[in-house]
N, C-alpha and C. Protein backbone atom coordinates (compact mmCIF):
# COMPACT_ATOMS: atom_id res chain seq x y z
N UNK A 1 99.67 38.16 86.43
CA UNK A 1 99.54 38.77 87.74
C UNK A 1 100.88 39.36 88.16
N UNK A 2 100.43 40.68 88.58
CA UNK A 2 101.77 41.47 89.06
C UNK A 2 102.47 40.97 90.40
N UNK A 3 103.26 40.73 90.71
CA UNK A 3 103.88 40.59 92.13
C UNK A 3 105.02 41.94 92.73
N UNK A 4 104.35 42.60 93.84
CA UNK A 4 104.98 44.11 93.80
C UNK A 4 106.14 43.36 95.24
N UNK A 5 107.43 44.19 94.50
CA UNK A 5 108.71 43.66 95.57
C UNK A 5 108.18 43.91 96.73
N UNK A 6 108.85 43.29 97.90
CA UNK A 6 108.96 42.74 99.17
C UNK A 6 110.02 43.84 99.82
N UNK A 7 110.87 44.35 99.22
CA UNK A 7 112.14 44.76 99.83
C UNK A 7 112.60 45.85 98.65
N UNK A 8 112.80 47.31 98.92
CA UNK A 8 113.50 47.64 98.02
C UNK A 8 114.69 48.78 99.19
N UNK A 9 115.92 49.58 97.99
CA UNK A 9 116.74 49.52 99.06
C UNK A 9 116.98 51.33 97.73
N UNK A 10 117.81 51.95 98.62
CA UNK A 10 118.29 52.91 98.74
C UNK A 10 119.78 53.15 99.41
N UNK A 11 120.69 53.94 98.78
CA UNK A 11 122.06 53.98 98.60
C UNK A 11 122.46 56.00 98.53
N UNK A 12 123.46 55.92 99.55
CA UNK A 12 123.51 57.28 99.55
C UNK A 12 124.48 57.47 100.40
N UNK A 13 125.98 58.25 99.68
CA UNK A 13 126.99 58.28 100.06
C UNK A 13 126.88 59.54 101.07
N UNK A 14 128.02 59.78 102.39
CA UNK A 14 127.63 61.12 103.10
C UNK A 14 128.99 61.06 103.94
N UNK A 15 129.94 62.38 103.49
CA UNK A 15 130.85 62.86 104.02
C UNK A 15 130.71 62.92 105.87
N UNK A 16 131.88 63.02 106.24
CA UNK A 16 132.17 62.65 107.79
C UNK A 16 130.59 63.58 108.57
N UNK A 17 130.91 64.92 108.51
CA UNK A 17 129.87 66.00 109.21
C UNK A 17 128.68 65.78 108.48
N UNK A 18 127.82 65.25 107.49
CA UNK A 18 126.52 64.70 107.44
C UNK A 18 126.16 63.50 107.62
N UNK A 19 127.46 62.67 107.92
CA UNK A 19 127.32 60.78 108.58
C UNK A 19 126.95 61.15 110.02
N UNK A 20 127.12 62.00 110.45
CA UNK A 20 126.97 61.88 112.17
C UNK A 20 125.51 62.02 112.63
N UNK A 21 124.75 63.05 112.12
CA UNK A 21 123.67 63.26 112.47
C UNK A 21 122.51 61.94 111.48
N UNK A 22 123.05 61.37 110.39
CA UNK A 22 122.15 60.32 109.42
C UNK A 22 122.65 58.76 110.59
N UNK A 23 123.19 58.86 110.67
CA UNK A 23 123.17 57.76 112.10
C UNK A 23 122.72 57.58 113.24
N UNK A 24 122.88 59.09 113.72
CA UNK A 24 122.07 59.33 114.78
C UNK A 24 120.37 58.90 114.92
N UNK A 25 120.11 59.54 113.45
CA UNK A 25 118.69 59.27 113.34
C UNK A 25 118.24 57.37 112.99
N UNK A 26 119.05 57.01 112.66
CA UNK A 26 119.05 55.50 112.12
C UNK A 26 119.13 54.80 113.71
N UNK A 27 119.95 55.40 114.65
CA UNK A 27 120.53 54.56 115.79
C UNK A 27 118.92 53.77 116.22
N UNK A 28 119.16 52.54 116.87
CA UNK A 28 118.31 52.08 117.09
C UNK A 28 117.96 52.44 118.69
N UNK A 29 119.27 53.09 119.38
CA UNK A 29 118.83 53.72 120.48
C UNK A 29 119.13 54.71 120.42
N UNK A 30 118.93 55.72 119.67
CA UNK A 30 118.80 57.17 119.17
C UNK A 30 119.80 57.69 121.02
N UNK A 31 120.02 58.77 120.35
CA UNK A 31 120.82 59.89 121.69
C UNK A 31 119.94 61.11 120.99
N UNK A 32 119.48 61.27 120.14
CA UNK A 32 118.06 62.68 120.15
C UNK A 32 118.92 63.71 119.27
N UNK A 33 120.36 63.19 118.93
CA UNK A 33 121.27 64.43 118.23
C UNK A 33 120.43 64.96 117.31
N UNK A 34 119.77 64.18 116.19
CA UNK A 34 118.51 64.97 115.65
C UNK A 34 117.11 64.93 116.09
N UNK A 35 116.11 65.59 115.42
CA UNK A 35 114.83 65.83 116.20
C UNK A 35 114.13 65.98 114.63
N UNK A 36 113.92 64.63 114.55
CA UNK A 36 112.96 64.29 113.35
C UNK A 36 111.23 63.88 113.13
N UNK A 37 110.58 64.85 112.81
CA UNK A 37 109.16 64.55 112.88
C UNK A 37 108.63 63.21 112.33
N UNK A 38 109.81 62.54 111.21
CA UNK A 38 109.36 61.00 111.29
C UNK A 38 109.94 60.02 112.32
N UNK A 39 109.95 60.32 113.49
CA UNK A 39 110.73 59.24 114.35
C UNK A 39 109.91 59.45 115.27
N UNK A 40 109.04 57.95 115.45
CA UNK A 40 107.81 57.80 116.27
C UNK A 40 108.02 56.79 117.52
N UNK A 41 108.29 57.72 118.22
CA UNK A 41 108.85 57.30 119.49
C UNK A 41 108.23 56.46 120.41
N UNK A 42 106.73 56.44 119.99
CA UNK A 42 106.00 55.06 120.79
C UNK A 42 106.13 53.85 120.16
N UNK A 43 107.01 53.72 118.75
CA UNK A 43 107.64 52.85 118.56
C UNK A 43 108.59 52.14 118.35
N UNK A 44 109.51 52.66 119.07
CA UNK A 44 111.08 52.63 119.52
C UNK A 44 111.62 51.85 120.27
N UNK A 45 110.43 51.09 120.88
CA UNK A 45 110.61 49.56 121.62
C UNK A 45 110.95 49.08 120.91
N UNK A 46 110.57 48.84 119.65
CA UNK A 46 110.81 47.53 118.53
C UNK A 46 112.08 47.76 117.69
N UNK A 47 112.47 48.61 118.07
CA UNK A 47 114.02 49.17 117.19
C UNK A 47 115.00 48.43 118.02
N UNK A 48 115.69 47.43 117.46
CA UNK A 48 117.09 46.28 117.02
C UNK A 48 118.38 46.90 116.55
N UNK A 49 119.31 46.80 116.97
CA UNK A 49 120.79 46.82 116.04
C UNK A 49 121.81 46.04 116.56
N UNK A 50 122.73 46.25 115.34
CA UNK A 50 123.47 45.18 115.57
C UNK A 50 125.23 46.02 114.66
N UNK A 51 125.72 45.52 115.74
CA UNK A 51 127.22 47.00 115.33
C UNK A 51 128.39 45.98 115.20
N UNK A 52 129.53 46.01 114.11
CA UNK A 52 130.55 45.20 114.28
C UNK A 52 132.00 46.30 114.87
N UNK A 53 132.77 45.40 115.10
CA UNK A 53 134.30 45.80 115.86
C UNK A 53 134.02 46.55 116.82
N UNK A 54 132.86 45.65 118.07
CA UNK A 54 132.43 46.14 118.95
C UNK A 54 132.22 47.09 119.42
N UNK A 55 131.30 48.34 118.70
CA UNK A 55 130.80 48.87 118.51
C UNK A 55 129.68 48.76 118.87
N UNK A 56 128.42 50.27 120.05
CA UNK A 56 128.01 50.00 120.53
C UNK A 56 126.95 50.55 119.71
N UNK A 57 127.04 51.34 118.71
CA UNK A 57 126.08 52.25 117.44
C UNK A 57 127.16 51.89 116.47
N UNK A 58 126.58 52.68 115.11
CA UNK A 58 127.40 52.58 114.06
C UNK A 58 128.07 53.96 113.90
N UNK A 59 127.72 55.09 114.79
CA UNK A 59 128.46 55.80 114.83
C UNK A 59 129.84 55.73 115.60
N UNK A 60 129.81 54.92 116.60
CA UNK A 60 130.76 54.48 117.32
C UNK A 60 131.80 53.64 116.22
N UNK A 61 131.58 52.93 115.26
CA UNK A 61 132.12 51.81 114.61
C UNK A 61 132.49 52.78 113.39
N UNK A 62 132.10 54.29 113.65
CA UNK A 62 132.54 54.69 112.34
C UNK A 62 133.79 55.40 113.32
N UNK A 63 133.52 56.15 114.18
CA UNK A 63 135.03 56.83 114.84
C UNK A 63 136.04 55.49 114.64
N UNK A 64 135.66 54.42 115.09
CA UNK A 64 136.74 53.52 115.49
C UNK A 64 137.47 53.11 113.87
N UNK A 65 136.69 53.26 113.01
CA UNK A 65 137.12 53.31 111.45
C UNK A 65 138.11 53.99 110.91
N UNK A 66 137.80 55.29 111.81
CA UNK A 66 138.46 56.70 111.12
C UNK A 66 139.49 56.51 111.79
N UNK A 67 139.95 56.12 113.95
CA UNK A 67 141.00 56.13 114.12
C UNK A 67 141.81 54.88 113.21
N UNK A 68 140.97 53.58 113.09
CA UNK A 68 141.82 52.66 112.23
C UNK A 68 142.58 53.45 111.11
N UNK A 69 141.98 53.87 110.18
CA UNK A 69 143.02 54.47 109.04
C UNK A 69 143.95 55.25 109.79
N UNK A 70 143.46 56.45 110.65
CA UNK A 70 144.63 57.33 111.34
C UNK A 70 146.09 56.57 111.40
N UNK A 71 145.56 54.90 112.30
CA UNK A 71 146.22 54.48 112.95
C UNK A 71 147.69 53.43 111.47
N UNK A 72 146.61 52.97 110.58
CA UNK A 72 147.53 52.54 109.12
C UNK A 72 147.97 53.62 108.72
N UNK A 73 148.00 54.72 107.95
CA UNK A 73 147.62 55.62 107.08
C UNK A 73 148.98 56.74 107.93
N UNK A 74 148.64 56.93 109.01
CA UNK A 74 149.12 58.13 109.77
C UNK A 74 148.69 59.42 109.47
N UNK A 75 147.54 59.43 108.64
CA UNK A 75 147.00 60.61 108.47
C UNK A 75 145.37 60.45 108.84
N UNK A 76 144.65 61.42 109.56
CA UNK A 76 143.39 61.41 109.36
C UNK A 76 143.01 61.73 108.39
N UNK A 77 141.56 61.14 108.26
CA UNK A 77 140.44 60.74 107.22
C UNK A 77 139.98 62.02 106.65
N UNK A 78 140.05 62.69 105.13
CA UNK A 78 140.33 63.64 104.72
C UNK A 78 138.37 64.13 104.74
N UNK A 79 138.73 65.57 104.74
CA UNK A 79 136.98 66.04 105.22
C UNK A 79 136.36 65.82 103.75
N UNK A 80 137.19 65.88 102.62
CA UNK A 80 136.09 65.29 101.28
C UNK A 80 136.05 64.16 100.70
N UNK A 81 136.84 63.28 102.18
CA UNK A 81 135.96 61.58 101.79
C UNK A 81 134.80 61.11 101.78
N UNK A 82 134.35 60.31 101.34
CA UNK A 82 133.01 59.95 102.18
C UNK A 82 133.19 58.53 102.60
N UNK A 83 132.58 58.69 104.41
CA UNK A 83 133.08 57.68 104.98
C UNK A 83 131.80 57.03 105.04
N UNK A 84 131.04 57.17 104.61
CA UNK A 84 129.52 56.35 105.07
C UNK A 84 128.69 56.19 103.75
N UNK A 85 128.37 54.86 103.38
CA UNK A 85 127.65 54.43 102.19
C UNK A 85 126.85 53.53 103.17
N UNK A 86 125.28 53.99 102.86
CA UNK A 86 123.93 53.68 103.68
C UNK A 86 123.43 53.82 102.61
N UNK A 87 122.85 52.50 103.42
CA UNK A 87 121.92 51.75 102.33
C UNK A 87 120.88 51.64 103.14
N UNK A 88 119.37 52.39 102.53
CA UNK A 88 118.42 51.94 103.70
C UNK A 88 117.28 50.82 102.98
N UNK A 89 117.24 49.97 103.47
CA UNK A 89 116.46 48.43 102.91
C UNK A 89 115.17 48.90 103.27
N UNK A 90 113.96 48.93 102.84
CA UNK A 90 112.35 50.00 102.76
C UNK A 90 112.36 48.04 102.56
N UNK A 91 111.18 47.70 103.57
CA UNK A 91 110.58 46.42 103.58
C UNK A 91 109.07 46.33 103.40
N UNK A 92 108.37 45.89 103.71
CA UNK A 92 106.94 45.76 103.10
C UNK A 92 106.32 45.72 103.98
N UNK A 93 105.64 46.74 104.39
CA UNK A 93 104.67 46.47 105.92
C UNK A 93 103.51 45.31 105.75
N UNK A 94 103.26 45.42 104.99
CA UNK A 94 102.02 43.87 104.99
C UNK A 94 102.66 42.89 104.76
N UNK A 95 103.49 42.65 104.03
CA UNK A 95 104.48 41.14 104.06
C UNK A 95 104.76 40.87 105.49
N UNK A 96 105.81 42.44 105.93
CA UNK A 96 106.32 41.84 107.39
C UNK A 96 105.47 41.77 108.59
N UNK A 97 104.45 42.40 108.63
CA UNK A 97 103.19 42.24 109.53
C UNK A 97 102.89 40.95 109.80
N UNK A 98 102.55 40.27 108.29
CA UNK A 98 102.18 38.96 107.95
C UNK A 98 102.83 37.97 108.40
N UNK A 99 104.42 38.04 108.48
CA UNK A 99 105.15 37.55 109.05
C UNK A 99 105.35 37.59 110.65
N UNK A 100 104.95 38.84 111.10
CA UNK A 100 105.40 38.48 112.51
C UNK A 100 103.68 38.05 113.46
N UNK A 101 102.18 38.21 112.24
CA UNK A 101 101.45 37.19 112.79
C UNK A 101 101.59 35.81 112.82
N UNK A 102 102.26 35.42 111.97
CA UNK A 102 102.55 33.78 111.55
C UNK A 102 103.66 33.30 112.42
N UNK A 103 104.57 33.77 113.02
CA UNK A 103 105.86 33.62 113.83
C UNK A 103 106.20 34.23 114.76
N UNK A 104 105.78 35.54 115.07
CA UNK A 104 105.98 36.15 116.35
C UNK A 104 107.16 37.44 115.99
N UNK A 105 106.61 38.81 117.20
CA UNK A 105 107.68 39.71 116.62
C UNK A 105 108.84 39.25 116.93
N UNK A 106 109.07 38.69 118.37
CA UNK A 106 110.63 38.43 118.34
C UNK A 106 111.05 37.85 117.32
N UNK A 107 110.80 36.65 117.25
CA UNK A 107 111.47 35.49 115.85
C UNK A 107 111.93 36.05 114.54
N UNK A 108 110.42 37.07 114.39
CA UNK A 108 110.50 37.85 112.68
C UNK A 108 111.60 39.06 113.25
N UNK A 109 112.04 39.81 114.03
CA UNK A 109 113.13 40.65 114.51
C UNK A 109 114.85 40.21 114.63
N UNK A 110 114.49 38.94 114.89
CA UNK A 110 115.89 38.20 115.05
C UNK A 110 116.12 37.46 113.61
N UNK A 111 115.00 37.27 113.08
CA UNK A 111 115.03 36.35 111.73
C UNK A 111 116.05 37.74 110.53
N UNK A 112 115.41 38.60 110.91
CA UNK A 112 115.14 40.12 109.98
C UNK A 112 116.98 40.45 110.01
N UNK A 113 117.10 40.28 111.69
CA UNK A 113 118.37 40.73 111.61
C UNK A 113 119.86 39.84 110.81
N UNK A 114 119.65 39.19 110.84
CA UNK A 114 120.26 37.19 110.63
C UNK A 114 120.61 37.63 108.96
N UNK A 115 119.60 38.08 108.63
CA UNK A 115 118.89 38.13 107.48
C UNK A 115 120.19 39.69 106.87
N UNK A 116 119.41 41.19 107.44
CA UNK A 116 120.32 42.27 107.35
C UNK A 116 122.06 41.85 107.38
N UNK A 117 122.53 41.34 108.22
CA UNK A 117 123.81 40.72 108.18
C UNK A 117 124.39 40.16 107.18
N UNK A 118 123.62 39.12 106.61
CA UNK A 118 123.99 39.00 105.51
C UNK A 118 124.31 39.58 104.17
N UNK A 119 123.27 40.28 104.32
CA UNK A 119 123.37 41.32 102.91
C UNK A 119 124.35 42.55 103.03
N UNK A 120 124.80 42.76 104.55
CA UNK A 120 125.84 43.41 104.66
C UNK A 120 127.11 42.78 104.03
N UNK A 121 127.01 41.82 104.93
CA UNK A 121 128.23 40.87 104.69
C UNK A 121 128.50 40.80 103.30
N UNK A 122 127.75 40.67 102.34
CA UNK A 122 127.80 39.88 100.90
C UNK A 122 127.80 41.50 99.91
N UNK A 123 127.52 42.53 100.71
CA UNK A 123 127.81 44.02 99.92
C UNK A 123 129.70 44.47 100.39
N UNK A 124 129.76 43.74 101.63
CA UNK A 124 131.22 44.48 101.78
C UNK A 124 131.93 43.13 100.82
N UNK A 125 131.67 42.36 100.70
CA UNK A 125 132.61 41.20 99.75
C UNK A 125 132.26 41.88 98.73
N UNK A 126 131.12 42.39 98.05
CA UNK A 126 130.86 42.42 96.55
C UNK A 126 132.19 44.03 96.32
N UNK A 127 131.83 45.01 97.29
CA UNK A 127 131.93 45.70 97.33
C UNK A 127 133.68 46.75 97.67
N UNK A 128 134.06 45.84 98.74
CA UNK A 128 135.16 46.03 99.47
C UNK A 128 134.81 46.92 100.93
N UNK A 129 133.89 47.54 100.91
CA UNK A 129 133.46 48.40 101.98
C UNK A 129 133.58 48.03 103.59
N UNK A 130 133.69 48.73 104.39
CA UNK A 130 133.58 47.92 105.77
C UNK A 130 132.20 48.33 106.31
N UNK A 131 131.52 47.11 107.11
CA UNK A 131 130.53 47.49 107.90
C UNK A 131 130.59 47.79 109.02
N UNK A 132 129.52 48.63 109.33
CA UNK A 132 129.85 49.46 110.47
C UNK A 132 128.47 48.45 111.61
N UNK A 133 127.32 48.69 110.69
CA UNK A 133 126.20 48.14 111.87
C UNK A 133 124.67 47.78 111.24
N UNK A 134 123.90 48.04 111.55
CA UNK A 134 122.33 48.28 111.24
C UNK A 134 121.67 48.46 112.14
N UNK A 135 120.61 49.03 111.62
CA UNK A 135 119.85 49.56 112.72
C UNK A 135 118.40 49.11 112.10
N UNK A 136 117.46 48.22 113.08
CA UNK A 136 116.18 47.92 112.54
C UNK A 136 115.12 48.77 113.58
């Protein structure tokens, strides 16, 4: 018997001027900078995030990134770096459905996030990378 994954994930590096608008659309409280026909706005209640170095989006946590180096470095962040490695985690709508009949959406939302953190956490150790946020 086959068992089809639960979680699969996607990785995709993006220079400063295409990080701005791929965040935007990720933000969990969107500002509308893009206008995407997959972003279904009667369900935007249920959209969660969670931003480090107090940071209120992850676009916010990425300026505050870029002045950090400015601020080591003394040079700004060169336009053919790439400052943003997104990773988008694709979860299982019938698993997690299943889950938030058995436990509740809040619980499975806060569980989910607990959860995202970690795997941040354990990609910037594997990795060296800094995190910026997530957006559920």
């Amino acid at each position: 018997m086959s068992v089809l994954p639960r979680v699969g994930v996607h990785c995709c590096y993006y220079k400063r001027k295409e990080a701005i608008p791929v965040l935007d659309h990720a933000d969990a409280k969107r500002s509308g900078l893009t206008n995407s026909d997959n972003v279904h706005w009667e369900r935007s209640t249920d959209n969660a995030g969670y931003y480090f170095h107090g940071a209120s989006s992850c676009a916010e946590a990425l300026d505050l990134m870029c002045q950090k180096h400015k601020e080591v470095t003394g040079k700004k962040v060169r336009v053919d770096n790439n400052v943003l490695f997104e990773h988008v985690l694709c979860l299982s709508e019938k698993h997690y459905s299943k889950l938030e009949k058995l436990n509740g959406k809040d619980k499975v939302k806060l569980a989910t996030i607990k959860r995202l953190k970690q795997y941040a956490m354990a990609v910037k150790s594997e990795l060296g990378v800094e995190v910026l946020g997530l957006d559920l």
